[in-house]
Protein backbone atom coordinates (compact mmCIF):
# COMPACT_ATOMS: atom_id res chain seq x y z
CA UNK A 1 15.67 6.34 -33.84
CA UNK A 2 15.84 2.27 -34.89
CA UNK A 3 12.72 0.45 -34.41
CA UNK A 4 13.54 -2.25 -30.81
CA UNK A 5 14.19 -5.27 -32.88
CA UNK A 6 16.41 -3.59 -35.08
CA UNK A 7 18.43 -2.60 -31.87
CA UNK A 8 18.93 -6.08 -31.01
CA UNK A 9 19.33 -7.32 -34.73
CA UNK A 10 22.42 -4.78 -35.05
CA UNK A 11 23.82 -6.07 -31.61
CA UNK A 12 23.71 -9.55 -32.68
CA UNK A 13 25.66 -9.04 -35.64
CA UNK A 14 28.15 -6.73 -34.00
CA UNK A 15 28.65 -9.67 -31.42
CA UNK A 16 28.86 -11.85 -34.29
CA UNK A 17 31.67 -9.55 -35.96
CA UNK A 18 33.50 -9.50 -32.66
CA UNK A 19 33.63 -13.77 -32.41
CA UNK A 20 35.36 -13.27 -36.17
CA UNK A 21 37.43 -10.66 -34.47
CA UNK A 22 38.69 -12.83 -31.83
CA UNK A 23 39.00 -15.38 -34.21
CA UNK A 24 41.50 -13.67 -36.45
CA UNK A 25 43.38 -13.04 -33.80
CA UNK A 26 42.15 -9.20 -33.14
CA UNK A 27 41.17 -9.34 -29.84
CA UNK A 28 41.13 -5.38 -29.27
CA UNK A 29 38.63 -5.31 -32.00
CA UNK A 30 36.89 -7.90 -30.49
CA UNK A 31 36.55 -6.33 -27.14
CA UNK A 32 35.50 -2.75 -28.79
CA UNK A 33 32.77 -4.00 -30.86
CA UNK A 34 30.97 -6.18 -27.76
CA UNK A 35 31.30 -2.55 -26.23
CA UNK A 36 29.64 -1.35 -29.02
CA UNK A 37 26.64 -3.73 -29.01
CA UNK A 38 26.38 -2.94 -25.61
CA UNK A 39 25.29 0.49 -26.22
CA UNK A 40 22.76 -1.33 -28.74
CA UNK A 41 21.44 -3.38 -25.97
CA UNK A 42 21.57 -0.34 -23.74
CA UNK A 43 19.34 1.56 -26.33
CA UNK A 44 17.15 -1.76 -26.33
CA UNK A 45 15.90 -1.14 -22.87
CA UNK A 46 15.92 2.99 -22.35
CA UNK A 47 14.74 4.36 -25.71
CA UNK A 48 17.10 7.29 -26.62
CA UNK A 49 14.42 9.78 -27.13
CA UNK A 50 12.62 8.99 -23.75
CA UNK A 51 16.06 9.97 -22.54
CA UNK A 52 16.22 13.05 -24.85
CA UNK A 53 12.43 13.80 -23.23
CA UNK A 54 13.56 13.45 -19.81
CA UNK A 55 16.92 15.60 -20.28
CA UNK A 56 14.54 18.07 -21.80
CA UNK A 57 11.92 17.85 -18.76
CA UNK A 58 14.98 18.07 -16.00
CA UNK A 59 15.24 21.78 -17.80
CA UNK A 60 11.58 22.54 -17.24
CA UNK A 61 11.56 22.72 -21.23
CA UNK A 62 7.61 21.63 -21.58
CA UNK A 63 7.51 21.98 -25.34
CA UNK A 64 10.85 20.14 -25.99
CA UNK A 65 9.90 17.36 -23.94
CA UNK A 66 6.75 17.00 -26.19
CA UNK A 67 8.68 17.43 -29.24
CA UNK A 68 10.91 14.62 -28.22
CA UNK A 69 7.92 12.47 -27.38
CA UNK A 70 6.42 13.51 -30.79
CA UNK A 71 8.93 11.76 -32.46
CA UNK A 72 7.82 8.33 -31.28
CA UNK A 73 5.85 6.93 -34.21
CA UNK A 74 3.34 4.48 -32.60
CA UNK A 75 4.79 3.68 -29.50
CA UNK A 76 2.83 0.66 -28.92
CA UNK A 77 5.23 -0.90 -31.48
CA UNK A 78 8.23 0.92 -30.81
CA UNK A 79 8.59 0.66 -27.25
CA UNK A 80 8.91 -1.81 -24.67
CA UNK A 81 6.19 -2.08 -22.11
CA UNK A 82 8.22 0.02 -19.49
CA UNK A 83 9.45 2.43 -22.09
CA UNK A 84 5.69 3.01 -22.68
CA UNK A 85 4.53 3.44 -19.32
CA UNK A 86 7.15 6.36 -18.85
CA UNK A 87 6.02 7.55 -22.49
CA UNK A 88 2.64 8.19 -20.58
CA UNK A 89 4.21 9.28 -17.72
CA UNK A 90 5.94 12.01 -19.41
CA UNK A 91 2.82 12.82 -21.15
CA UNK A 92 0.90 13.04 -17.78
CA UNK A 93 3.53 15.50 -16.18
CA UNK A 94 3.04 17.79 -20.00
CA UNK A 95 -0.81 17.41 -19.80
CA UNK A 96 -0.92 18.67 -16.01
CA UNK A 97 -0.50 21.73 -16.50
CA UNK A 98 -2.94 21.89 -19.95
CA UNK A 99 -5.51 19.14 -19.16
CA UNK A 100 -6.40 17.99 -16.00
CA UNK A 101 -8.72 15.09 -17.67
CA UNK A 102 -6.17 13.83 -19.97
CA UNK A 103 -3.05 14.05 -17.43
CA UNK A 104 -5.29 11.93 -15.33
CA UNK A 105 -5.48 9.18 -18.44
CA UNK A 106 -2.20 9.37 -18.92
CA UNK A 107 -1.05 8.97 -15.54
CA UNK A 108 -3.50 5.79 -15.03
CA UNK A 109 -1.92 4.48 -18.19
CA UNK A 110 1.70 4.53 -16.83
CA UNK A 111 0.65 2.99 -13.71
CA UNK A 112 -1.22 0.07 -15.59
CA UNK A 113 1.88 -0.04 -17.84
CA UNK A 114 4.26 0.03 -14.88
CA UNK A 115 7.28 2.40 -13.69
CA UNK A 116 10.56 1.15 -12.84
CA UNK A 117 11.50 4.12 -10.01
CA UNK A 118 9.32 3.58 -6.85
CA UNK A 119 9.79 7.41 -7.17
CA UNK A 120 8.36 7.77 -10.30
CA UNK A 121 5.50 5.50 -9.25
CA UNK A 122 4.82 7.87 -6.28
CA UNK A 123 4.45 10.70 -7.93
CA UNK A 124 2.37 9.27 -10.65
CA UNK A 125 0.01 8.27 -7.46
CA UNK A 126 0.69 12.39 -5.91
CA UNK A 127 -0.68 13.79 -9.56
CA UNK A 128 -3.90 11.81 -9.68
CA UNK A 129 -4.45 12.42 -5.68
CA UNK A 130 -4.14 16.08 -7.05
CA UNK A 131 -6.58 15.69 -9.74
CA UNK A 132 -8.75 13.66 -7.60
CA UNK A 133 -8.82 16.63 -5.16
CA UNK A 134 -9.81 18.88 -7.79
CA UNK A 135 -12.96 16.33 -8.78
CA UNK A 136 -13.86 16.29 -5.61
CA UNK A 137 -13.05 12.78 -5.34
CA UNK A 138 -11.59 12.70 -1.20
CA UNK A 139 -11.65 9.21 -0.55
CA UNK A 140 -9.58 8.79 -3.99
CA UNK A 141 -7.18 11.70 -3.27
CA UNK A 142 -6.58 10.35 0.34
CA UNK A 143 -5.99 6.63 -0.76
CA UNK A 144 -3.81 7.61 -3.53
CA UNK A 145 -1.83 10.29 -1.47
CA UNK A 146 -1.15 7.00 1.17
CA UNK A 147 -0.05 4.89 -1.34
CA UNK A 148 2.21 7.64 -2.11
CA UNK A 149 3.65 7.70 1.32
CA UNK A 150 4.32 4.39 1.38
CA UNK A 151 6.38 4.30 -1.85
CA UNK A 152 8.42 7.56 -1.46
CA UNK A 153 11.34 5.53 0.51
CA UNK A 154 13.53 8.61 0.11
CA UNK A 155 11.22 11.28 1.49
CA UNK A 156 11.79 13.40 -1.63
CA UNK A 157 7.88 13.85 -1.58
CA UNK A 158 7.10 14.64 2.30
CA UNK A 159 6.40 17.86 1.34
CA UNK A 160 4.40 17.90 -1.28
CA UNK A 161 2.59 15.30 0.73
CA UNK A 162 1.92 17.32 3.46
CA UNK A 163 1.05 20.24 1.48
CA UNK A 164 -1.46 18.16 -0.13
CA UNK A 165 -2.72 16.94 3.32
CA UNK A 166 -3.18 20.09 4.52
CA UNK A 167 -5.32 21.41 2.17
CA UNK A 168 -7.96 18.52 2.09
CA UNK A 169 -8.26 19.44 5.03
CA UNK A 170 -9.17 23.06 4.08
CA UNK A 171 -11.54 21.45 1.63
CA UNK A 172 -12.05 21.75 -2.65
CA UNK A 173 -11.89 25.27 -2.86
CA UNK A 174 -8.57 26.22 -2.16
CA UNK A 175 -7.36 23.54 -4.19
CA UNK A 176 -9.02 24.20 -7.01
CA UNK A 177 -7.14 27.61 -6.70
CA UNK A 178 -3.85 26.41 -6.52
CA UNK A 179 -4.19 23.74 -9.45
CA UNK A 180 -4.70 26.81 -12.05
């Protein structure tokens, strides 16, 4: 909604208007508006409609996740570098299922950008070593899917890693097959 600086601009002078606060004397007022700039500062570092997008995605709501992304006017600007990278991200999951060429872009993107979540990370790396299957691209798909491996702490992905596995081994055709 407000441009980053402006999010830190409005937090400053809320913090200011607290100090006066505290000043006076009003020291509940004080305390509720640096609670207030917090949410400013909060906003500073997770953009509120990469939030809305991800709420959206969680719902496996495709076209409201891009509408929320739509709304970012020139996110090189409006966004801070992490904030961008999972603006690509989100735009790599979308594209997946549409483009396999430009999910691929996008995915590379949010890598280059960098993730926060070693999660997210891994299955940034699990997409391309899918699209990399589908090219034809092996030794790509089977270095991506270990770095995968390595960075899925949790085991949330063992599955799909497996899966994945498995069917290089039964070779391009059947994955082609399942990616459509």
């Amino acid at each position: 909604m407000f441009h980053k600086n402006i999010k830190l601009v409005i937090a400053a002078l809320i913090v200011g208007y607290s100090g006066y606060q505290f000043v006076e004397g009003n020291i509940g007022n004080g305390i509720a508006l640096i609670l207030l700039s917090l949410v400013f500062i909060f906003l500073y570092f997770r953009n509120e409609l990469i939030l809305l997008a991800f709420l959206r995605m969680r719902k496996q709501d495709m076209e409201g996740t891009q509408k929320w992304l739509d709304k970012i006017k020139n996110p090189e600007t409006a966004l801070i570098k992490k904030q961008q990278g999972y603006y690509n991200y989100l735009h790599g999951i979308i594209y997946s299922q549409k483009n396999l060429t430009q999910a691929e872009k996008y995915f590379k993107k949010a890598l280059k950008l960098g993730l926060t979540m070693d999660y997210d990370v891994a299955m940034a790396k699990l997409s391309l070593a899918g699209i990399a299957m589908q090219k034809n691209r092996r030794q790509e798909a089977t270095k991506l899917l270990q770095e995968a491996k390595k960075l899925d702490k949790n085991n949330m992905l063992t599955e799909q890693i497996k899966m994945m596995q498995q069917q290089m081994k039964k070779g391009p055709q059947q994955v082609r097959s399942r990616y459509r």
